[in-house]
Each structure stands twice: as structure tokens, then as C-alpha cells.
N, C-alpha and C. Protein backbone atom coordinates (compact mmCIF):
# COMPACT_ATOMS: atom_id res chain seq x y z
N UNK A 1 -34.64 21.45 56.91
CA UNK A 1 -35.41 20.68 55.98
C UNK A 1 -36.83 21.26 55.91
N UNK A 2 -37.50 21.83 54.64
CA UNK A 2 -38.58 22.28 54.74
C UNK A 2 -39.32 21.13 54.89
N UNK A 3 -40.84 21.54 54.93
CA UNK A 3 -42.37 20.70 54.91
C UNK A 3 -42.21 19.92 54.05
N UNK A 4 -42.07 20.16 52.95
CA UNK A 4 -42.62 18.97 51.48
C UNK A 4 -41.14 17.97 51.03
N UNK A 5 -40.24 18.47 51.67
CA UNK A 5 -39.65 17.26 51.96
C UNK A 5 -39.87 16.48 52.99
N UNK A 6 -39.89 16.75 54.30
CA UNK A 6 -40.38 16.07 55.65
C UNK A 6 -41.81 14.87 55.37
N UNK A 7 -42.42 15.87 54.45
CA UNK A 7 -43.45 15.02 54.22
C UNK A 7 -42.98 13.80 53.46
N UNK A 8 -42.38 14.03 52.16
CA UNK A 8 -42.20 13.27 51.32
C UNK A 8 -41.30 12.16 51.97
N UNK A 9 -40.56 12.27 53.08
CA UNK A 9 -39.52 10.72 53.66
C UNK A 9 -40.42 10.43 54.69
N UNK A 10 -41.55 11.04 55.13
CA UNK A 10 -42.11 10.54 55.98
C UNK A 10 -43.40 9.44 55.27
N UNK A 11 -43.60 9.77 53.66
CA UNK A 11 -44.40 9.19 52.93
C UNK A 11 -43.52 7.75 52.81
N UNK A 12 -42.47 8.05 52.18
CA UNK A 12 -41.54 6.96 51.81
C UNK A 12 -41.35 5.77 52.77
N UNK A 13 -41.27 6.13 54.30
CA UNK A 13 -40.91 5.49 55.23
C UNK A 13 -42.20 4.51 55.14
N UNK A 14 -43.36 5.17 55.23
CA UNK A 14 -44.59 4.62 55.80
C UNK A 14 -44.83 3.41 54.73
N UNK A 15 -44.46 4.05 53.50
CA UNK A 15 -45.01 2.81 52.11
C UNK A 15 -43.81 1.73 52.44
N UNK A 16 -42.48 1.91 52.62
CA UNK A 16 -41.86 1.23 52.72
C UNK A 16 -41.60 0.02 54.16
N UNK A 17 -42.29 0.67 55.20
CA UNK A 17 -42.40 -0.18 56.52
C UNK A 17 -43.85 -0.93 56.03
N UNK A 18 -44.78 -0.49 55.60
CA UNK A 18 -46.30 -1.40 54.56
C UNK A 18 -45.40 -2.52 53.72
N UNK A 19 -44.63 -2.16 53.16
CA UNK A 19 -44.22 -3.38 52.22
C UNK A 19 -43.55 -4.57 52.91
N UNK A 20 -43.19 -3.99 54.18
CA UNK A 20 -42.11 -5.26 54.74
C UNK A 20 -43.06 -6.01 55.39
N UNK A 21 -44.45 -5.87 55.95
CA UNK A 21 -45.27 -6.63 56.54
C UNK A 21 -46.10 -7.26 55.56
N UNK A 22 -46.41 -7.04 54.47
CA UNK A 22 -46.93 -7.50 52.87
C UNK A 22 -46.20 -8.76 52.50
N UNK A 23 -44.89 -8.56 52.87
CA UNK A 23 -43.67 -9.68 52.14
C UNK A 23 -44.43 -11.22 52.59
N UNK A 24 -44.03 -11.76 51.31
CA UNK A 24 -43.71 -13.34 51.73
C UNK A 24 -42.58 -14.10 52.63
N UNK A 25 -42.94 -14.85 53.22
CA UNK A 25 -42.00 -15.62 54.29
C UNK A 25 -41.56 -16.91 53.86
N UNK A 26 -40.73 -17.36 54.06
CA UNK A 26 -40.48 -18.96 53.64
C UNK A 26 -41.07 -19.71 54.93
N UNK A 27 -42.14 -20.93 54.49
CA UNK A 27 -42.47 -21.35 55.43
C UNK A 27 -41.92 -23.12 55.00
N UNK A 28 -41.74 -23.85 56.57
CA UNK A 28 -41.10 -24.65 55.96
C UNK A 28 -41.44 -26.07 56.81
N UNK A 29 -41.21 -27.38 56.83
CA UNK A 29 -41.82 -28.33 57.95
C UNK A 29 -42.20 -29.63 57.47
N UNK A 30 -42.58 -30.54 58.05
CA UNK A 30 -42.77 -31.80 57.89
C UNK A 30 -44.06 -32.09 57.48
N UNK A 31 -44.60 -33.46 57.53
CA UNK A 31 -45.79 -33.87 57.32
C UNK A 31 -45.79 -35.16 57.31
N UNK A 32 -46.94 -35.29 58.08
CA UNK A 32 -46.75 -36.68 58.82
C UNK A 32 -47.89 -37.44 59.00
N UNK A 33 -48.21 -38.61 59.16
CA UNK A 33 -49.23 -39.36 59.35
C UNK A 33 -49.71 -39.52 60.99
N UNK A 34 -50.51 -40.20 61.35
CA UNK A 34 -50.97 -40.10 62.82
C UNK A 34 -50.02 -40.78 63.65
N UNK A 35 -48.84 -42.08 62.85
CA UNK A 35 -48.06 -42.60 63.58
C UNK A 35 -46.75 -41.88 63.30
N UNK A 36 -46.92 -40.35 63.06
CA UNK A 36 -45.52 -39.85 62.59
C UNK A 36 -44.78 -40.54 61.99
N UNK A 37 -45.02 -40.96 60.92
CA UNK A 37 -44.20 -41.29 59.52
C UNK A 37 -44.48 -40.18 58.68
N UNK A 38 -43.34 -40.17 57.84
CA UNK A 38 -43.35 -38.85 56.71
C UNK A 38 -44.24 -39.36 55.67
N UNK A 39 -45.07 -38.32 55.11
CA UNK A 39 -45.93 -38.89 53.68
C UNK A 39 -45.21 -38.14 52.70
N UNK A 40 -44.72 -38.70 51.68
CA UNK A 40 -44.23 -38.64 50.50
C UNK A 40 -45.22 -37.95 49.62
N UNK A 41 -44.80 -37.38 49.30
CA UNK A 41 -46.03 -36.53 48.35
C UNK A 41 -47.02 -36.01 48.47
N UNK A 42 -47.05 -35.56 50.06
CA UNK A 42 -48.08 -34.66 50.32
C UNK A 42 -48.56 -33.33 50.03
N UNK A 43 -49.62 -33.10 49.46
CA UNK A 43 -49.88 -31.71 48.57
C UNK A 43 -50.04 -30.40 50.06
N UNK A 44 -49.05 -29.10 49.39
CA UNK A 44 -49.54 -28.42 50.74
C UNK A 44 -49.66 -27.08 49.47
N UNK A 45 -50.60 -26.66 49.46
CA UNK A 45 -51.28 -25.31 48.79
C UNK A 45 -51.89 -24.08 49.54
N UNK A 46 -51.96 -23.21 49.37
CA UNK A 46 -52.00 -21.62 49.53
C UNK A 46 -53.26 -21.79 49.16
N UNK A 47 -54.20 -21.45 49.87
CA UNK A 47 -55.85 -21.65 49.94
C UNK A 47 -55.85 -20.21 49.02
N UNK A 48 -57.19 -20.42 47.78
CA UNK A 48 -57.49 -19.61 46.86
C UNK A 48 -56.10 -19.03 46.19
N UNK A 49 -55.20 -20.00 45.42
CA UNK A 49 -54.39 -19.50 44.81
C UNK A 49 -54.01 -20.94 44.16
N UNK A 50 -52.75 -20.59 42.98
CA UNK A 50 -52.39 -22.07 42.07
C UNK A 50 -51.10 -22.26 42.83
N UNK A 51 -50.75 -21.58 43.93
CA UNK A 51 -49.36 -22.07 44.65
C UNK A 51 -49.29 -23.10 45.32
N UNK A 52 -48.29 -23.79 45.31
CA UNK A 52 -48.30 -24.89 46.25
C UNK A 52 -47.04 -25.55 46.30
N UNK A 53 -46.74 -26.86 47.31
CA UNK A 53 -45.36 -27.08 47.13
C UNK A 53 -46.04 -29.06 47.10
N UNK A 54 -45.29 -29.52 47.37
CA UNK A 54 -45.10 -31.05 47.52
C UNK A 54 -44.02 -31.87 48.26
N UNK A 55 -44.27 -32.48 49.35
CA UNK A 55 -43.18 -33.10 50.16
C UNK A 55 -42.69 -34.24 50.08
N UNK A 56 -41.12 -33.80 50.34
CA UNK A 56 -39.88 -34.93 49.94
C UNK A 56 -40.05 -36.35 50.65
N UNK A 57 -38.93 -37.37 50.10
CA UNK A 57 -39.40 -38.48 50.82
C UNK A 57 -39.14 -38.57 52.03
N UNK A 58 -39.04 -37.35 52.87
CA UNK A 58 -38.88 -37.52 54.76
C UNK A 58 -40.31 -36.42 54.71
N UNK A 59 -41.15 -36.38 53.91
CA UNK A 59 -41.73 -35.57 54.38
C UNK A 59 -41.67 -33.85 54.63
N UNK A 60 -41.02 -33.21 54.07
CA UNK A 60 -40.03 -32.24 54.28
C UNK A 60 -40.88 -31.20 53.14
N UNK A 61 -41.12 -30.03 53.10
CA UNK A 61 -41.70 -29.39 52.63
C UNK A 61 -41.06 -27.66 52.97
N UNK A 62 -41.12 -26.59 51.57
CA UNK A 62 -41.08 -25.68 51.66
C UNK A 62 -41.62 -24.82 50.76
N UNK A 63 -42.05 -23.32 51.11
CA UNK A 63 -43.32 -22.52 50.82
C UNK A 63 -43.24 -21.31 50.90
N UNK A 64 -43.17 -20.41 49.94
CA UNK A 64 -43.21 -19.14 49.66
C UNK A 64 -44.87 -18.61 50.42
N UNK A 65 -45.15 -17.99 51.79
CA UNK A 65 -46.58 -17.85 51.58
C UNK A 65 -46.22 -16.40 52.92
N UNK A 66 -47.56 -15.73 52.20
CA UNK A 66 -47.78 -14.41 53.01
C UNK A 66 -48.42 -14.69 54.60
N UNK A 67 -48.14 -13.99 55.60
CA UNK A 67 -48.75 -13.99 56.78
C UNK A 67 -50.50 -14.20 57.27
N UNK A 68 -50.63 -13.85 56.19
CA UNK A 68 -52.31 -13.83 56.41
C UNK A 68 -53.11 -14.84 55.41
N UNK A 69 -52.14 -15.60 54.52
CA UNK A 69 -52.30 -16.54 53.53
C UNK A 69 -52.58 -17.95 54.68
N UNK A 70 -53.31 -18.60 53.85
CA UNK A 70 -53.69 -19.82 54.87
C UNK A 70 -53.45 -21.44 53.82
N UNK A 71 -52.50 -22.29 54.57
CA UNK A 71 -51.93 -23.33 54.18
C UNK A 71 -53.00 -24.36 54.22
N UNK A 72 -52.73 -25.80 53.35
CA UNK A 72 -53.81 -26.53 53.17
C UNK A 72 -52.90 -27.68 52.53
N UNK A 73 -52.73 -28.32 54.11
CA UNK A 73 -52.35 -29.91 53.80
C UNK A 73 -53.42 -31.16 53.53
N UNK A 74 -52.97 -31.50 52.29
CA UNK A 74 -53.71 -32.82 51.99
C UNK A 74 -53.07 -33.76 51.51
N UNK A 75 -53.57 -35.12 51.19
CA UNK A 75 -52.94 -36.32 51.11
C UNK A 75 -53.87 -37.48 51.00
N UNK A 76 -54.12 -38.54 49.93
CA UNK A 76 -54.90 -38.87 49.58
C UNK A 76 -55.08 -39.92 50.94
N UNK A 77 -56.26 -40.06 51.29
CA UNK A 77 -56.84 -41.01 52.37
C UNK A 77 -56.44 -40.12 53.77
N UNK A 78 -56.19 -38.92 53.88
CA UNK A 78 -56.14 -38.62 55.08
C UNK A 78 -56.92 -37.58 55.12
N UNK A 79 -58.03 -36.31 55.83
CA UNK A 79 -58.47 -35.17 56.10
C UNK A 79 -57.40 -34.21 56.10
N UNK A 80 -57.85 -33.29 55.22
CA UNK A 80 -56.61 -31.87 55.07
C UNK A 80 -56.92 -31.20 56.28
N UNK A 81 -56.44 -30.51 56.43
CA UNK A 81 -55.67 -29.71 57.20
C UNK A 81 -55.41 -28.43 57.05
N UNK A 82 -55.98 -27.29 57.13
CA UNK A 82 -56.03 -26.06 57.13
C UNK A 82 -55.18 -25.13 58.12
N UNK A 83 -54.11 -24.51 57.78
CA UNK A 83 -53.52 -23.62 59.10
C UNK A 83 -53.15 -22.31 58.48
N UNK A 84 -53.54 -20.94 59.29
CA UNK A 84 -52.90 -19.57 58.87
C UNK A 84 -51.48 -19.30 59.36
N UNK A 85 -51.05 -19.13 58.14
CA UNK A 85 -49.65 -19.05 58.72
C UNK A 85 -48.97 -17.90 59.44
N UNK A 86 -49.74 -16.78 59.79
CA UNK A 86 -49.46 -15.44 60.67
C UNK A 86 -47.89 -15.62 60.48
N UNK A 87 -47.32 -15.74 61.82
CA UNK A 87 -45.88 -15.55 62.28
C UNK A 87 -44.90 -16.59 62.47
N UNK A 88 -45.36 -17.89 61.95
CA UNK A 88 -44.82 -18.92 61.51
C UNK A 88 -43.79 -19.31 60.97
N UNK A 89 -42.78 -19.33 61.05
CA UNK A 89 -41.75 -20.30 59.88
C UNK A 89 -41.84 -21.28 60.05
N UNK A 90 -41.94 -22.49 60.55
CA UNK A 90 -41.66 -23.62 60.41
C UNK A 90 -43.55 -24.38 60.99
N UNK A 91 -43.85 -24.99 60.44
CA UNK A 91 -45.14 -25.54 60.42
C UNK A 91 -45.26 -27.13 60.25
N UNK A 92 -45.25 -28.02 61.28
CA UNK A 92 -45.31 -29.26 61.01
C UNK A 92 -46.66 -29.88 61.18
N UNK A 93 -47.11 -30.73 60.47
CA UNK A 93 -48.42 -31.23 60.76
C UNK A 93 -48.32 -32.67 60.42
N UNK A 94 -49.36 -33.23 61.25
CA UNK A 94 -49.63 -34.39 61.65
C UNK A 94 -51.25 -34.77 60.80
N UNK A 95 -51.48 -34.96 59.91
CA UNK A 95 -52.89 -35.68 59.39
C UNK A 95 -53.42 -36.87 59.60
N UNK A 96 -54.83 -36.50 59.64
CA UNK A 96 -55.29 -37.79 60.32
C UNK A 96 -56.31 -38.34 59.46
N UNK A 97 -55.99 -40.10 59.45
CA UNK A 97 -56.70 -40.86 58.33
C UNK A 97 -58.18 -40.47 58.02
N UNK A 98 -58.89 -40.48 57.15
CA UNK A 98 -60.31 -40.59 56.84
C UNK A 98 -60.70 -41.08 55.74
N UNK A 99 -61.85 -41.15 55.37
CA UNK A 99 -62.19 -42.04 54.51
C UNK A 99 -62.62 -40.83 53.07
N UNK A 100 -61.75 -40.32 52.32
CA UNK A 100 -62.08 -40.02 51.60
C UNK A 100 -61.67 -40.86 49.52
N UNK A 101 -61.25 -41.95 50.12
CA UNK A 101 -60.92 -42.71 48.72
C UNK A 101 -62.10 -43.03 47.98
N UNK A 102 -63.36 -42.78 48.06
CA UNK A 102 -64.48 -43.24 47.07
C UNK A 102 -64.34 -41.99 46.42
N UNK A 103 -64.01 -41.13 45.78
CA UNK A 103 -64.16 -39.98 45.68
C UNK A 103 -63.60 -40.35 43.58
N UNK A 104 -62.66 -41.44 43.61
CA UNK A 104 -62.30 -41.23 42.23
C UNK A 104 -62.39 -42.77 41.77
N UNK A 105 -62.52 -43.81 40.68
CA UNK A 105 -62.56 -45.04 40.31
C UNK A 105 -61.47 -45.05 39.50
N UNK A 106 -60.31 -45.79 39.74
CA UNK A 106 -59.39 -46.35 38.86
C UNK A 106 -60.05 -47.35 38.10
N UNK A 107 -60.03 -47.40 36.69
CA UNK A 107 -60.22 -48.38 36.04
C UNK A 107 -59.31 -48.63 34.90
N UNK A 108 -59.26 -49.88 33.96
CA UNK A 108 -58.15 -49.88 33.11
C UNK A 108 -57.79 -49.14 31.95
N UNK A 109 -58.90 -48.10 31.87
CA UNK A 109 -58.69 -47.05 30.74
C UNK A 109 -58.66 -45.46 31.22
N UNK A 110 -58.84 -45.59 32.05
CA UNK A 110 -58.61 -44.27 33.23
C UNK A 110 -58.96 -44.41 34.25
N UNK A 111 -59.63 -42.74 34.64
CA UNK A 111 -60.29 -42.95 35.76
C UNK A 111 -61.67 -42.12 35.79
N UNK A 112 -62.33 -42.36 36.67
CA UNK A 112 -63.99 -41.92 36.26
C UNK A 112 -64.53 -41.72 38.17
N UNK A 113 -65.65 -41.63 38.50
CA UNK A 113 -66.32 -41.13 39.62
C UNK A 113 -67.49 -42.27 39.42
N UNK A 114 -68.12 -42.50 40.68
CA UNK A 114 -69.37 -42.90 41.14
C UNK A 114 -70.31 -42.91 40.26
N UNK A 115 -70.54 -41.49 39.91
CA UNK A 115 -72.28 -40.83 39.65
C UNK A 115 -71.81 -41.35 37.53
N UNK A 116 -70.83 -40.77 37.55
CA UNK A 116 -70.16 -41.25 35.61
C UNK A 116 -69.89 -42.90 35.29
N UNK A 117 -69.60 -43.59 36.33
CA UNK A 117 -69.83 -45.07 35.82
C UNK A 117 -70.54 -45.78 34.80
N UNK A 118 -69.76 -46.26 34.12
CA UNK A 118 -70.79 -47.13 33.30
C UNK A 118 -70.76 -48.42 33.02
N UNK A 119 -69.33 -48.84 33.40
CA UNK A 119 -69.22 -50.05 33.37
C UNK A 119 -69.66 -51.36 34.72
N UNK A 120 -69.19 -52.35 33.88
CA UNK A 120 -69.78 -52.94 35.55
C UNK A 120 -68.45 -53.38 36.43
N UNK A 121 -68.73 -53.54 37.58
CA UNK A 121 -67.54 -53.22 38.45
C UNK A 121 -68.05 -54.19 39.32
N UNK A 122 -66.37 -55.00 40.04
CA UNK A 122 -66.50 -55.95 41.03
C UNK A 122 -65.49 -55.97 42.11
N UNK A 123 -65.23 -55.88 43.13
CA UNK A 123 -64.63 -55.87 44.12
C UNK A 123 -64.63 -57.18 44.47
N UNK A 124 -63.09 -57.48 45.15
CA UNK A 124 -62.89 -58.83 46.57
C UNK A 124 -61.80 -58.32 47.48
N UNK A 125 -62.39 -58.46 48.38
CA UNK A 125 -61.99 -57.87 49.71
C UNK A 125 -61.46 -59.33 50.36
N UNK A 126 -60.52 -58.59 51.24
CA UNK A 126 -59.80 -59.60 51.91
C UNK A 126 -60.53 -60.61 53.17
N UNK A 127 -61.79 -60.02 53.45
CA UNK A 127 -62.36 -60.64 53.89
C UNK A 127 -63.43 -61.89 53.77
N UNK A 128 -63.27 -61.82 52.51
CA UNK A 128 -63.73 -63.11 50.86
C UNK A 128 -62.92 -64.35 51.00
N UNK A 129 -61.85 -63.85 50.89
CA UNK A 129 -60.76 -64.68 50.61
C UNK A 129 -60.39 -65.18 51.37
N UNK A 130 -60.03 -64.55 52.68
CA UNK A 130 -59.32 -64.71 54.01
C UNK A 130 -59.34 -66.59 54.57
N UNK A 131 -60.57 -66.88 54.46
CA UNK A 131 -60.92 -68.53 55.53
C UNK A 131 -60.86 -68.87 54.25
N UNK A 132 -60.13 -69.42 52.89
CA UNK A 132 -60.61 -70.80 51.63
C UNK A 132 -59.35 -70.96 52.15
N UNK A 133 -58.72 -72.11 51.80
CA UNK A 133 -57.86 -72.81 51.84
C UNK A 133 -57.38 -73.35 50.67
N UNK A 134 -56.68 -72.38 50.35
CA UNK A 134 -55.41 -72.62 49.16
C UNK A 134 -54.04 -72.21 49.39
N UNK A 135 -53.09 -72.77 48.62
CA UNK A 135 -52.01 -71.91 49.10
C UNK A 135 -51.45 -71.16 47.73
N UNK A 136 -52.67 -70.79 47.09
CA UNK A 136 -51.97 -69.22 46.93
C UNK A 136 -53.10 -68.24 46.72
N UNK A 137 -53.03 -66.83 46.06
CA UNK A 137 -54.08 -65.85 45.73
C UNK A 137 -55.25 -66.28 44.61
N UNK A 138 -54.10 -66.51 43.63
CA UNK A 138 -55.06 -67.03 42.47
C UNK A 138 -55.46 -67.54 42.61
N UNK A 139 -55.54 -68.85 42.94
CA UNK A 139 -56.59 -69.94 43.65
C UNK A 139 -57.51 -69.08 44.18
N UNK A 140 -57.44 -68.01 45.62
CA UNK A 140 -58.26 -67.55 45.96
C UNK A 140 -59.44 -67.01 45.16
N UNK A 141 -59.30 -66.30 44.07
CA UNK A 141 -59.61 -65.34 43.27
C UNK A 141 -60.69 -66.42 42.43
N UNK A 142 -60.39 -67.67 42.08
CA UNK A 142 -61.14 -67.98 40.88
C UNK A 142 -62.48 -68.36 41.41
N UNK A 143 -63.29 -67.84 40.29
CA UNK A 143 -64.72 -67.81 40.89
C UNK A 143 -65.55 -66.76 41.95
N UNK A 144 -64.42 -65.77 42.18
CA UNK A 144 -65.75 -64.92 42.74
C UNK A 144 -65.84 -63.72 41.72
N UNK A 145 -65.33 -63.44 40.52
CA UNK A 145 -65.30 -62.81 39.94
C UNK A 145 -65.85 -62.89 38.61
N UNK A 146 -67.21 -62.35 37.85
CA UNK A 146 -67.56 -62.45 36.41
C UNK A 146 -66.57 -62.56 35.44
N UNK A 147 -65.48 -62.90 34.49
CA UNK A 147 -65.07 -62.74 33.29
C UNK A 147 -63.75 -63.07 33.55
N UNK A 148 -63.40 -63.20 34.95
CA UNK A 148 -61.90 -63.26 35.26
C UNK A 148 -61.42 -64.53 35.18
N UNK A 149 -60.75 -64.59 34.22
CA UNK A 149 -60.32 -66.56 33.98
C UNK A 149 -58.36 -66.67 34.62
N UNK A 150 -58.06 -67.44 35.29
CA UNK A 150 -56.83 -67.67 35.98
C UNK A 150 -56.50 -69.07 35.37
N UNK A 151 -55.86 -69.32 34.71
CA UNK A 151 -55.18 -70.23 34.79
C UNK A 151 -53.66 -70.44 34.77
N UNK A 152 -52.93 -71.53 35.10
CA UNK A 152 -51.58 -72.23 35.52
C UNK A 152 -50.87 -72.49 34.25
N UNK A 153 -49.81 -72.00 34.04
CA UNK A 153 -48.99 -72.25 32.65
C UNK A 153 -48.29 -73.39 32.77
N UNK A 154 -48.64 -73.81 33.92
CA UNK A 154 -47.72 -75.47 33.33
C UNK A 154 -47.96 -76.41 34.71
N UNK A 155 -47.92 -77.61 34.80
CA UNK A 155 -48.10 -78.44 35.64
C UNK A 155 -47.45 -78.28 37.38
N UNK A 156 -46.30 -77.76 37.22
CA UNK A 156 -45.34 -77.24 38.15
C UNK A 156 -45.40 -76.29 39.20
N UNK A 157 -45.52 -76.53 40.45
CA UNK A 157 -45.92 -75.47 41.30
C UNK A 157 -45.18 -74.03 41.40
N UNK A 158 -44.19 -74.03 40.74
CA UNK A 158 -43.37 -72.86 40.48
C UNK A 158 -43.77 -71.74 39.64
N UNK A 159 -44.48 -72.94 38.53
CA UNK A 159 -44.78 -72.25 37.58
C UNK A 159 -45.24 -71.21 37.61
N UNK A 160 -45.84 -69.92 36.13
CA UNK A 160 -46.47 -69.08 36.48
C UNK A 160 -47.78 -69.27 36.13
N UNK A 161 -48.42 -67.60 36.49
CA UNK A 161 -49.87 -68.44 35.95
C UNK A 161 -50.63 -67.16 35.03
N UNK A 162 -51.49 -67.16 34.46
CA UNK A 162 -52.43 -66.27 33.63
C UNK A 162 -53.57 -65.89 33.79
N UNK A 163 -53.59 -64.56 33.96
CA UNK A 163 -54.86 -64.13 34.92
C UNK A 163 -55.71 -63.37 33.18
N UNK A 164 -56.54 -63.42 32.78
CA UNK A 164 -57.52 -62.80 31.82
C UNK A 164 -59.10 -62.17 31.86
N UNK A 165 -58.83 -60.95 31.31
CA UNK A 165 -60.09 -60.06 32.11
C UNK A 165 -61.12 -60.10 31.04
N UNK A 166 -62.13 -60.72 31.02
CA UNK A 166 -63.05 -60.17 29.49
C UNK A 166 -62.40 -60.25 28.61
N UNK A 167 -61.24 -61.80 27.85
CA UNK A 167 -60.51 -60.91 26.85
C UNK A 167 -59.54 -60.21 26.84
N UNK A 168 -59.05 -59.42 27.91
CA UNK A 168 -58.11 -58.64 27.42
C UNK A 168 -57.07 -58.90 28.70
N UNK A 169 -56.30 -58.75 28.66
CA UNK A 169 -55.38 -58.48 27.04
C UNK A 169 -55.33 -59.07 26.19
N UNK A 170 -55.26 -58.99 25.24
CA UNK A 170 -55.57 -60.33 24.21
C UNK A 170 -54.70 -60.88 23.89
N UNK A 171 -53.46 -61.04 24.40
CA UNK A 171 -52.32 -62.07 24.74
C UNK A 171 -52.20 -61.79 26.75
N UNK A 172 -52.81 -62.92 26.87
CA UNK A 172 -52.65 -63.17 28.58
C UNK A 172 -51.41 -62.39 28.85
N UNK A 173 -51.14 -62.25 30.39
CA UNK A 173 -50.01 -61.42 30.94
C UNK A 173 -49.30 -62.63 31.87
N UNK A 174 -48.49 -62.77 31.51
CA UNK A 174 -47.93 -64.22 32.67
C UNK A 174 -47.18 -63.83 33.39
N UNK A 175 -47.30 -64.09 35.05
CA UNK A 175 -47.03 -64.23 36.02
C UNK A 175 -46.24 -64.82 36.29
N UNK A 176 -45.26 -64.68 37.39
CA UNK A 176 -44.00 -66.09 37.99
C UNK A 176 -44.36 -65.31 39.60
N UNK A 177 -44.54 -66.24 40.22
CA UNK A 177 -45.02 -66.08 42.06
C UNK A 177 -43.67 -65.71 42.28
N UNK A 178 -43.02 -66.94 41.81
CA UNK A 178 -41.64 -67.04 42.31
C UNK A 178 -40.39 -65.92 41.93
N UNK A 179 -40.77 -64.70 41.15
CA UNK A 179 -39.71 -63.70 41.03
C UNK A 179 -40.52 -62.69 41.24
């Protein structure tokens, strides 16, 4: 075998043993909360890229990602989670609660942020409510709230009842406790 072939399979070899350490791996694993329960829909993404996967309802997750690519579990109300996946196949993680839910405002026409607010906004916390003495929510509810009108569709404790926000909906939404 002359030189410029020797060379040339010795070129081939080298590009071709480079490509097998380049490859993507299937990476694969759970995700879990601090009391190891599975989170349903936990986002796990490939840091600086649009890849990503999403986990089943056991928590169960799988991932096309390179060795030197770095994984990024998140999940709303818990701290993500950053791991390089080097030599890894199987990757389970455990996230732990934090307080990141102020971050977006549900409201009844979307959703909006803190600093973009414009409307006015009211919270009741269970700690409002907790010591009145009624036996039910709505009861709880009436009166700590601006615009929110509750009333009982009929004399009957079964009955349902009608909760109205400012107006709207502009046919009340009726309630039954009892179904």
C-alpha cells in the first residue's frame, strides 16, 4: 500500500472516530418533586437551543442531546435545574419548590406581568377567610371583595348560587355546590 493511500484511511478513520464522539445520545429519566412525585409536564430543554422534550404523566421524559450539551429542568413553582449531560443516559431529577409564581398575572382576558398592569386587582387568601363562620365559600367571599356580587338562586340550601364580577358576565354563571 503506498503513502497517499495510507494517508488517505488514516484521514478517514480519524474524521470518522471525531464523528462518533460528536453524536447525539438518547438521554432519558424522570422528574420529580421534593416528595418524589412525578410532575406532569415538566419542561426539560437543551440550554441555548429550541430543543426540548416534556414529561409524561409518571414523569418520564426523553431527549435527543449531545455530551457536552447541558439539560435544563423546569416546572412552574419549582427552581430549574441545570445538568451536563457528558456520559449520561439516564438522568433523573428531583426539583425543588421556590417561589417563582409572581413572575406572570392571569387575568380574565389573558395574561400580563407586574410592571404592565393596569387594571385593579384583588386577592383573598385563605387566611381571610379561614376563622368567619359560615358554612360555605361564598358566604366567605361576600364583602371582601370590590364589584364581586354573590348571590343564592333560590331559597334552598342546595340550591345554586351566582357569583358576578363588575358586570360580567352579563348573564351571571350559576353554580350548584351540590354537583
Amino acid at each position: 500500500m503506498n503513502n497517499t493511500a495510507r494517508t488517505f484511511l488514516l484521514w478517514v478513520l480519524m474524521c470518522s472516530t471525531c464523528s462518533l464522539f460528536a453524536q447525539r445520545q438518547t438521554i432519558s429519566g424522570t422528574v420529580t418533586d421534593n416528595f418524589n412525585q412525578p410532575l406532569l409536564g415538566a419542561n426539560i430543554a437543551i440550554e441555548g437551543t429550541t430543543r426540548g422534550a416534556v414529561t409524561d404523566l409518571n414523569g418520564y421524559y426523553q431527549i435527543e442531546a449531545g455530551p457536552e450539551e447541558v439539560l435544563v429542568f423546569s416546572y412552574v413553582g419549582f427552581n430549574a435545574a441545570k445538568i451536563l449531560v457528558g456520559t449520561n443516559t439516564v438522568i433523573d431529577v428531583s426539583l425543588q419548590p421556590g417561589n417563582n409564581l409572581d413572575a406572570v398575572i392571569v387575568v380574565g382576558y389573558g395574561t400580563t406581568t407586574r410592571e404592565t398592569l393596569t387594571d385593579n386587582i384583588t386577592s383573598v387568601s385563605s387566611e381571610q377567610i379561614k376563622e368567619i363562620p359560615v358554612p360555605s365559600i361564598q358566604g366567605a367571599l361576600v364583602g371582601k371583595t370590590a364589584g364581586v356580587q354573590i348571590t343564592q338562586t333560590s331559597g334552598r340550601a342546595e340550591s345554586g348560587f351566582k357569583i358576578r364580577v363588575r358586570g360580567w358576565p352579563p348573564s351571571a354563571v350559576t353554580r350548584n355546590p351540590c354537583t
